[in-house]
C-alpha atoms as a PDB file:
ATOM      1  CA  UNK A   1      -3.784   1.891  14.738  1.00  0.00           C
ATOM      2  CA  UNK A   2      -3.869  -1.017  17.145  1.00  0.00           C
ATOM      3  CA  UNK A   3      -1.979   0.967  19.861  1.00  0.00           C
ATOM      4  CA  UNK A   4      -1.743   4.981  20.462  1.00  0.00           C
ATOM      5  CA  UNK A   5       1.499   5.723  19.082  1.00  0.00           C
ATOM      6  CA  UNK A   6       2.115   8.538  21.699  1.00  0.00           C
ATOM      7  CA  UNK A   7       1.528   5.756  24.140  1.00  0.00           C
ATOM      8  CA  UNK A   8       3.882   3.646  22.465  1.00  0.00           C
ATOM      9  CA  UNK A   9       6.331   6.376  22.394  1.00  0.00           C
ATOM     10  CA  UNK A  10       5.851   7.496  26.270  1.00  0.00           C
ATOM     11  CA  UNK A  11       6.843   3.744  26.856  1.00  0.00           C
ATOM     12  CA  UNK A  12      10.102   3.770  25.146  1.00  0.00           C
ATOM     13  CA  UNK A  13       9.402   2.882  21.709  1.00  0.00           C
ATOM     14  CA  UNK A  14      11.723   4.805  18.965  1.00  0.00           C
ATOM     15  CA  UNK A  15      11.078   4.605  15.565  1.00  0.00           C
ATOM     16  CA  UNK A  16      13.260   3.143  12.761  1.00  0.00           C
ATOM     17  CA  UNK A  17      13.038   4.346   8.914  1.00  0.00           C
ATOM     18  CA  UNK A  18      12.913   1.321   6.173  1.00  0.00           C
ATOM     19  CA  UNK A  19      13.781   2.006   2.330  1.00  0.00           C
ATOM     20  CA  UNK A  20      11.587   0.082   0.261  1.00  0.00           C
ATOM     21  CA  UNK A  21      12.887  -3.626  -0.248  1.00  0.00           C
ATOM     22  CA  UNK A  22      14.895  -3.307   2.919  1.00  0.00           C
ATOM     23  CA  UNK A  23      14.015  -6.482   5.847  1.00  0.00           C
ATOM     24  CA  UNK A  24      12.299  -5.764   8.988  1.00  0.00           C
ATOM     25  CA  UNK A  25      13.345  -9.037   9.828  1.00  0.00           C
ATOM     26  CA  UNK A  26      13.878 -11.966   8.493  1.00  0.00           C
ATOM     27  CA  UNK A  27      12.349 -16.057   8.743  1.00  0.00           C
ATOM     28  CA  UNK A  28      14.529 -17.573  11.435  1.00  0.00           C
ATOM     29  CA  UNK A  29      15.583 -14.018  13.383  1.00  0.00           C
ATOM     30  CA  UNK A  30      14.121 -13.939  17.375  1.00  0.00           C
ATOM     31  CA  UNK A  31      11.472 -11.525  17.562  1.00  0.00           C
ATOM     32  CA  UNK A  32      12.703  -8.776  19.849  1.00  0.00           C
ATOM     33  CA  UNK A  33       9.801  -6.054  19.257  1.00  0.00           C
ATOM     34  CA  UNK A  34       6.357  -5.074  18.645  1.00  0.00           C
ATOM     35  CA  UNK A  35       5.951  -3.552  15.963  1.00  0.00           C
ATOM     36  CA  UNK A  36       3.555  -0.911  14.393  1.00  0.00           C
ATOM     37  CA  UNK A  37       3.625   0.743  10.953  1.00  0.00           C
ATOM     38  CA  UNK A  38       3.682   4.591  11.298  1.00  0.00           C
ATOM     39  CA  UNK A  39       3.958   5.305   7.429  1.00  0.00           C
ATOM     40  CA  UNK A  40       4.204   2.758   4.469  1.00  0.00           C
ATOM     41  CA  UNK A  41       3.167  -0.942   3.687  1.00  0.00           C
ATOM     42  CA  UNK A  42       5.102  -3.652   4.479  1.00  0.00           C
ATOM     43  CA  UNK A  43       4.946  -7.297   2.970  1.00  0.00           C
ATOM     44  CA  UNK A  44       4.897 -10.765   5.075  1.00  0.00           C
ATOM     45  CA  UNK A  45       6.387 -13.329   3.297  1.00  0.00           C
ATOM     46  CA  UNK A  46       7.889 -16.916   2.609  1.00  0.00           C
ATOM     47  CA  UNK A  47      10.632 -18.031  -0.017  1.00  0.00           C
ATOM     48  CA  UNK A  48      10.431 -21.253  -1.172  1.00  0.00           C
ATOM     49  CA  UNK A  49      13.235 -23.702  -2.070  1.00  0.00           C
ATOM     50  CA  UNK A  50      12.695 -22.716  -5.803  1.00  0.00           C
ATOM     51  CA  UNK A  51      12.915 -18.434  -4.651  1.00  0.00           C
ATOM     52  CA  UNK A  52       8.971 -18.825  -5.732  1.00  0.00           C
ATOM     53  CA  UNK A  53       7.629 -15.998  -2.906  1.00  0.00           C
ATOM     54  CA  UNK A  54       4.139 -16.449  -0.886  1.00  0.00           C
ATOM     55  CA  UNK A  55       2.952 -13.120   0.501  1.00  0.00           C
ATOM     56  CA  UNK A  56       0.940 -13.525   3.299  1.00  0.00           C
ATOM     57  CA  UNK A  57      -0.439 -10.342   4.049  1.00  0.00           C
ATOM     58  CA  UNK A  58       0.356  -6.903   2.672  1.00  0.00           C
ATOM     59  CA  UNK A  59       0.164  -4.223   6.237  1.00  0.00           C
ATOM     60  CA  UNK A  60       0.092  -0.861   5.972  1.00  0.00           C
ATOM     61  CA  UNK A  61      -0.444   2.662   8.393  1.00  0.00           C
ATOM     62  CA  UNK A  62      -1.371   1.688  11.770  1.00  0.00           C
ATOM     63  CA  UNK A  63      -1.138  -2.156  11.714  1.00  0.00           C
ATOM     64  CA  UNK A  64       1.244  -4.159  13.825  1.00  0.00           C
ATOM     65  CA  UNK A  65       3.505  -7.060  12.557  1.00  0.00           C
ATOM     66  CA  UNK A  66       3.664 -10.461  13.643  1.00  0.00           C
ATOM     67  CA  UNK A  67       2.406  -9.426  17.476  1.00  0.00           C
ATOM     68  CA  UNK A  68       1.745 -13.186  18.407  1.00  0.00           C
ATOM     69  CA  UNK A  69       5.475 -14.069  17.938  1.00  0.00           C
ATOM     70  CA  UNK A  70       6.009 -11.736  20.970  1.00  0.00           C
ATOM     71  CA  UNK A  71       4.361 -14.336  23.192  1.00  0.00           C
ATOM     72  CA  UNK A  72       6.486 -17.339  22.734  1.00  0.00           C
ATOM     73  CA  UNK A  73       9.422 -18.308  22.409  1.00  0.00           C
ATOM     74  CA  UNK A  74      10.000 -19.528  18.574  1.00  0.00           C
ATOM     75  CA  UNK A  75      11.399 -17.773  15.872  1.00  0.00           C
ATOM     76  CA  UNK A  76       9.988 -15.714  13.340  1.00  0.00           C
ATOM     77  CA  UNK A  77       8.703 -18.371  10.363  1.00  0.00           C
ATOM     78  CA  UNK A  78       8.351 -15.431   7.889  1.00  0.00           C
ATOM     79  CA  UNK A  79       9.809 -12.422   6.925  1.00  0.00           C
ATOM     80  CA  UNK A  80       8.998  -8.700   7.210  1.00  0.00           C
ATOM     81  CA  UNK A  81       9.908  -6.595   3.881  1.00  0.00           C
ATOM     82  CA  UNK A  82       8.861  -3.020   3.374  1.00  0.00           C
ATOM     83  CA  UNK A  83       7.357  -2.465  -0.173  1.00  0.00           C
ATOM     84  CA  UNK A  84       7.755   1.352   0.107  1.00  0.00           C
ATOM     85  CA  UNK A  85       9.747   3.512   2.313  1.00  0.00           C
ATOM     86  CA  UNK A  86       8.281   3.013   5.994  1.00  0.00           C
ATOM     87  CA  UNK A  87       8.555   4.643   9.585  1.00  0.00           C
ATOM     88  CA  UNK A  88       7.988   1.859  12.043  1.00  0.00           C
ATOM     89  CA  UNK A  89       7.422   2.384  15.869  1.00  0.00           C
ATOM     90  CA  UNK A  90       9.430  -0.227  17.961  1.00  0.00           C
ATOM     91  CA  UNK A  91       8.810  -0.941  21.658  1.00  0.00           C
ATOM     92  CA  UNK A  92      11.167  -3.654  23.004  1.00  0.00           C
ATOM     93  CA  UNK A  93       9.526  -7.108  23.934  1.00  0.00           C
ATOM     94  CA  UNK A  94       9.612  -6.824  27.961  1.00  0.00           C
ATOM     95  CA  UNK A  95       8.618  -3.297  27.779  1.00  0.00           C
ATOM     96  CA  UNK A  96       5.726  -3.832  25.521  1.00  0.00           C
ATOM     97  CA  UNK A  97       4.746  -6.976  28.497  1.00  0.00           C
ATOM     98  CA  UNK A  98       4.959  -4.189  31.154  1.00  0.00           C
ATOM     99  CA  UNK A  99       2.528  -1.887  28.953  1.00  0.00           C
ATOM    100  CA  UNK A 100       0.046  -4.598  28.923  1.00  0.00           C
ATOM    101  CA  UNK A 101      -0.134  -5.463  31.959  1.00  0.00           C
ATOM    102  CA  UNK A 102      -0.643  -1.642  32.876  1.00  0.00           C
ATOM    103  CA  UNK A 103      -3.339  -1.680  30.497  1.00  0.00           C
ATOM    104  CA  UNK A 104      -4.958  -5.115  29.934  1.00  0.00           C
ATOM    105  CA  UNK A 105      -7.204  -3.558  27.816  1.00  0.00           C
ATOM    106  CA  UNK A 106      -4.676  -3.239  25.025  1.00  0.00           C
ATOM    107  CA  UNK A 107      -5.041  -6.861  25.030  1.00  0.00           C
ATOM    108  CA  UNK A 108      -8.436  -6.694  23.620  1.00  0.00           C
ATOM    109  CA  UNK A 109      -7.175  -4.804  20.471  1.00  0.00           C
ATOM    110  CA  UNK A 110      -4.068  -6.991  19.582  1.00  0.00           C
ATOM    111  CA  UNK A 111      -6.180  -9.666  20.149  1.00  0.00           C
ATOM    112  CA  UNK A 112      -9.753  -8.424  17.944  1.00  0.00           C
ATOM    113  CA  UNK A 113      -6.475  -7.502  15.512  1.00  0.00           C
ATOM    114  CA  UNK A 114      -5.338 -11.148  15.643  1.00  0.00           C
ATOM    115  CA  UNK A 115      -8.457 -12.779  15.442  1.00  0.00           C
ATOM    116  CA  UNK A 116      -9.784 -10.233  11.565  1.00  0.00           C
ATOM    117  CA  UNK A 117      -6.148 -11.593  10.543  1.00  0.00           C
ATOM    118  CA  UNK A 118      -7.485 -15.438  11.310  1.00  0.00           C
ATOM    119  CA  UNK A 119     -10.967 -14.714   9.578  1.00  0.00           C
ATOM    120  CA  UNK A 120      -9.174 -13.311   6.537  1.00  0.00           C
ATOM    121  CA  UNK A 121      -6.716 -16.496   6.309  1.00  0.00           C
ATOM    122  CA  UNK A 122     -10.386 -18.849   7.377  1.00  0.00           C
ATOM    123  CA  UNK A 123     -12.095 -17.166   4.116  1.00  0.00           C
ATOM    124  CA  UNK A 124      -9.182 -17.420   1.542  1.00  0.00           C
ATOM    125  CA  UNK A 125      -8.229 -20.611   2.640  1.00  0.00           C
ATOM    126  CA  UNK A 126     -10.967 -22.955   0.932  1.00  0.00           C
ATOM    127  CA  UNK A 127     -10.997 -21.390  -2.021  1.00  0.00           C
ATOM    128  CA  UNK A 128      -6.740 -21.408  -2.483  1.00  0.00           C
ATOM    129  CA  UNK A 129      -7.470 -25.484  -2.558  1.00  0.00           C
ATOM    130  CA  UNK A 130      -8.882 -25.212  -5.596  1.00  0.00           C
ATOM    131  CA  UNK A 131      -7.515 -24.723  -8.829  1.00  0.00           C
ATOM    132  CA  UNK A 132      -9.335 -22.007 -10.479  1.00  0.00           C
ATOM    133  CA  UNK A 133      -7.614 -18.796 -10.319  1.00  0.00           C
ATOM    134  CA  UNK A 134     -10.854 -16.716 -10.876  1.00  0.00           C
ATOM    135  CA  UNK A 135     -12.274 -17.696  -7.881  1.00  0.00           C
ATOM    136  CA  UNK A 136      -8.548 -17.144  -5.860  1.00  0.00           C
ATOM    137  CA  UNK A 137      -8.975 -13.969  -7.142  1.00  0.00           C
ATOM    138  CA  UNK A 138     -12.507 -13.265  -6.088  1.00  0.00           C
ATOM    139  CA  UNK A 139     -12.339 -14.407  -2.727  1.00  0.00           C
ATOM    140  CA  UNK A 140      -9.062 -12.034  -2.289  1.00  0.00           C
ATOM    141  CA  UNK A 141     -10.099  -8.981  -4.097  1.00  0.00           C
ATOM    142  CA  UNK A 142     -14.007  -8.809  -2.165  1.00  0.00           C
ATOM    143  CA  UNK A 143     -12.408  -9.287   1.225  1.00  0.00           C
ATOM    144  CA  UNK A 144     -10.032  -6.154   0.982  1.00  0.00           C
ATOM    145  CA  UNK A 145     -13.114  -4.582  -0.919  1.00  0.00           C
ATOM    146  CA  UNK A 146     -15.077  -5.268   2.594  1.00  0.00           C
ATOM    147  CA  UNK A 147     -12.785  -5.220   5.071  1.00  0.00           C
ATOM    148  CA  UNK A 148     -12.100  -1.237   3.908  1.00  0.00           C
ATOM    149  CA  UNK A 149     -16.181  -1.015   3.831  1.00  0.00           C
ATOM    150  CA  UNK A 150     -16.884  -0.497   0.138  1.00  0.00           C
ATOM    151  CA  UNK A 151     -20.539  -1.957  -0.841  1.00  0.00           C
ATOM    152  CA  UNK A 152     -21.230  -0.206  -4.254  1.00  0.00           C
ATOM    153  CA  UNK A 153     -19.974  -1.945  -7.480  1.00  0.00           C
ATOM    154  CA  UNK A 154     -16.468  -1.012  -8.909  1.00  0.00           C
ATOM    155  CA  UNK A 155     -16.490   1.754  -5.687  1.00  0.00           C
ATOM    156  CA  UNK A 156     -13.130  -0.123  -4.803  1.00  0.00           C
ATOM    157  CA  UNK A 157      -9.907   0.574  -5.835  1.00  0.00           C
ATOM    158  CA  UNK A 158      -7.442  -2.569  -5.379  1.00  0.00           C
ATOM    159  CA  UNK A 159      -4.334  -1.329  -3.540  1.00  0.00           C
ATOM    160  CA  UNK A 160      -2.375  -4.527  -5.402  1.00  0.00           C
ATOM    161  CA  UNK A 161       0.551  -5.318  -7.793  1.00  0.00           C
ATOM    162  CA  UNK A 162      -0.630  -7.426 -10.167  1.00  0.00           C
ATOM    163  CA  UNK A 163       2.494  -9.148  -9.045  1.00  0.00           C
ATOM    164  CA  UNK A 164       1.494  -8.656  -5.558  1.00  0.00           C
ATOM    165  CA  UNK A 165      -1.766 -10.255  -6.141  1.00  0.00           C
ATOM    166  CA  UNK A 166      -0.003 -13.210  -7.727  1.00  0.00           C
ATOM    167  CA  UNK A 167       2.370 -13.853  -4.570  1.00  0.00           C
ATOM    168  CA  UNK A 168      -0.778 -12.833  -2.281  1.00  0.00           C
ATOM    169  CA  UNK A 169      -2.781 -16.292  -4.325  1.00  0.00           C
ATOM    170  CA  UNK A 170       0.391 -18.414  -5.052  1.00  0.00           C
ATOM    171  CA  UNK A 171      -0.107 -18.240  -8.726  1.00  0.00           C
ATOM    172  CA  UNK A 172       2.262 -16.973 -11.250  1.00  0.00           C
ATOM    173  CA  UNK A 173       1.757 -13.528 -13.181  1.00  0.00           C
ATOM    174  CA  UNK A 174       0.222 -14.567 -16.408  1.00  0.00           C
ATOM    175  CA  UNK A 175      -2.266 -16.319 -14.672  1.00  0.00           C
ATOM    176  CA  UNK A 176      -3.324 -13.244 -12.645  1.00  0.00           C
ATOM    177  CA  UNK A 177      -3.575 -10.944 -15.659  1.00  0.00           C
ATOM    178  CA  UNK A 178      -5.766 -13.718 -17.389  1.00  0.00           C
ATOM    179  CA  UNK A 179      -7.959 -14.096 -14.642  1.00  0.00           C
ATOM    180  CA  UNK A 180      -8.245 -10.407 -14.402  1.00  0.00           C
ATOM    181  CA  UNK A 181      -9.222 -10.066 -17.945  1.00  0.00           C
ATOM    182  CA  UNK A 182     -11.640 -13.067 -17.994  1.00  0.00           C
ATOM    183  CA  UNK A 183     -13.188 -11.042 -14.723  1.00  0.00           C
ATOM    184  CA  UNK A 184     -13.504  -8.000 -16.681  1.00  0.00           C
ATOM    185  CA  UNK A 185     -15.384  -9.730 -19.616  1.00  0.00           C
ATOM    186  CA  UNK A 186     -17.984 -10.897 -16.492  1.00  0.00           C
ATOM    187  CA  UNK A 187     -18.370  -7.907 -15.088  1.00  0.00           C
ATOM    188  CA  UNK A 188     -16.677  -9.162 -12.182  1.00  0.00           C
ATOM    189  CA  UNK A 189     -14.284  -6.354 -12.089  1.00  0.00           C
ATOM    190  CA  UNK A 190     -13.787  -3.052 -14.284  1.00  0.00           C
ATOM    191  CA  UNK A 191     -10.303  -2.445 -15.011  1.00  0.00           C
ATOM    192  CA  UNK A 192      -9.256   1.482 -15.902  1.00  0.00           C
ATOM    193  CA  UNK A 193      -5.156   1.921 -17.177  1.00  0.00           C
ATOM    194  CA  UNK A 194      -3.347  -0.237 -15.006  1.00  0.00           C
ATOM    195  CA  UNK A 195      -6.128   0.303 -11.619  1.00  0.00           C
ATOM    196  CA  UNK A 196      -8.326  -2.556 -10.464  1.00  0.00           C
ATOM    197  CA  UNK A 197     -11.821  -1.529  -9.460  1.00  0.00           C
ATOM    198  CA  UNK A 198     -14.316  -4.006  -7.890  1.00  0.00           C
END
């Protein structure tokens, strides 16, 4: 977790309960709270014109959502959906500031949070500009693999959708479950039932 919950709580945060598919928030709302997953995984995502979504990140226990909005004044420019029922901890805005500046060294963790967040989008982002879906894939599925600590081959099981892993790369479906299979025939992956291993 990037803050103690109980020190969340002994601050005045309360937590809410999310059905799966329910908004957090929503692109466009002002960002009011920080916000830290007690139970469940949450999506961050973008709608295009065409309803086509872009998942930018799929959180779960213990991570915070979209901290660094907290710190200006501009509105949320993506949305917070939880893909299974969640309990979130919320501590309002200016009481989260006062917290902070009791403890400066909370600062530290949002920020080494902020900055694994940055290195994640630094890696994938190369390899999204180009075209070949097998190495979207690759890039995406090692980096979870590593950032959970998992060395050995096929050790790994992906957490992912196949659908998920389609809006996480911007690709559609079919191309996913192609890629998947041409990684299996490399040895790239090993796929059991419906469970990705890498």
């Amino acid at each position: 977790m990037i803050i103690c919950e109980n020190l969340l709580f002994s601050h005045g945060a309360e937590q809410q309960n999310y059905n799966s598919g329910e908004y957090i928030f929503e692109e466009e709302s002002t960002p009011k709270y920080y916000l830290q997953i007690k139970t469940g995984t949450v999506k961050i995502s973008s709608f295009l014109e065409d309803g086509k979504e872009f998942i930018h990140g799929i959180p779960f226990d213990g991570h915070c959502l979209a901290e660094t909005y907290l710190f200006h004044d501009k509105k949320y420019a993506v949305s917070a959906i939880a893909v299974t029922d969640c309990e979130i901890i919320k501590l309002e805005k200016n009481k989260l500031i006062e917290l902070l500046l009791k403890k400066p060294q909370l600062i530290f963790s949002m920020y080494s949070y902020t900055a694994d967040r940055m290195r994640y989008k630094h890696i994938t982002a190369a390899p999204f500009s180009f075209q070949d879906p097998v190495t979207k894939l690759h890039v995406i599925l090692n980096h979870v693999k590593n950032h959970f600590g998992f060395n050995d081959k096929f050790s790994f099981h992906i957490p992912y959708t196949r659908q998920q892993l389609a809006s996480l790369t911007g690709m559609r479906i079919e191309t996913v479950i192609r890629a998947i299979k041409k990684m299996e025939k490399q040895n790239m992956l090993k796929i059991d039932g419906t469970k990705i291993f890498v």
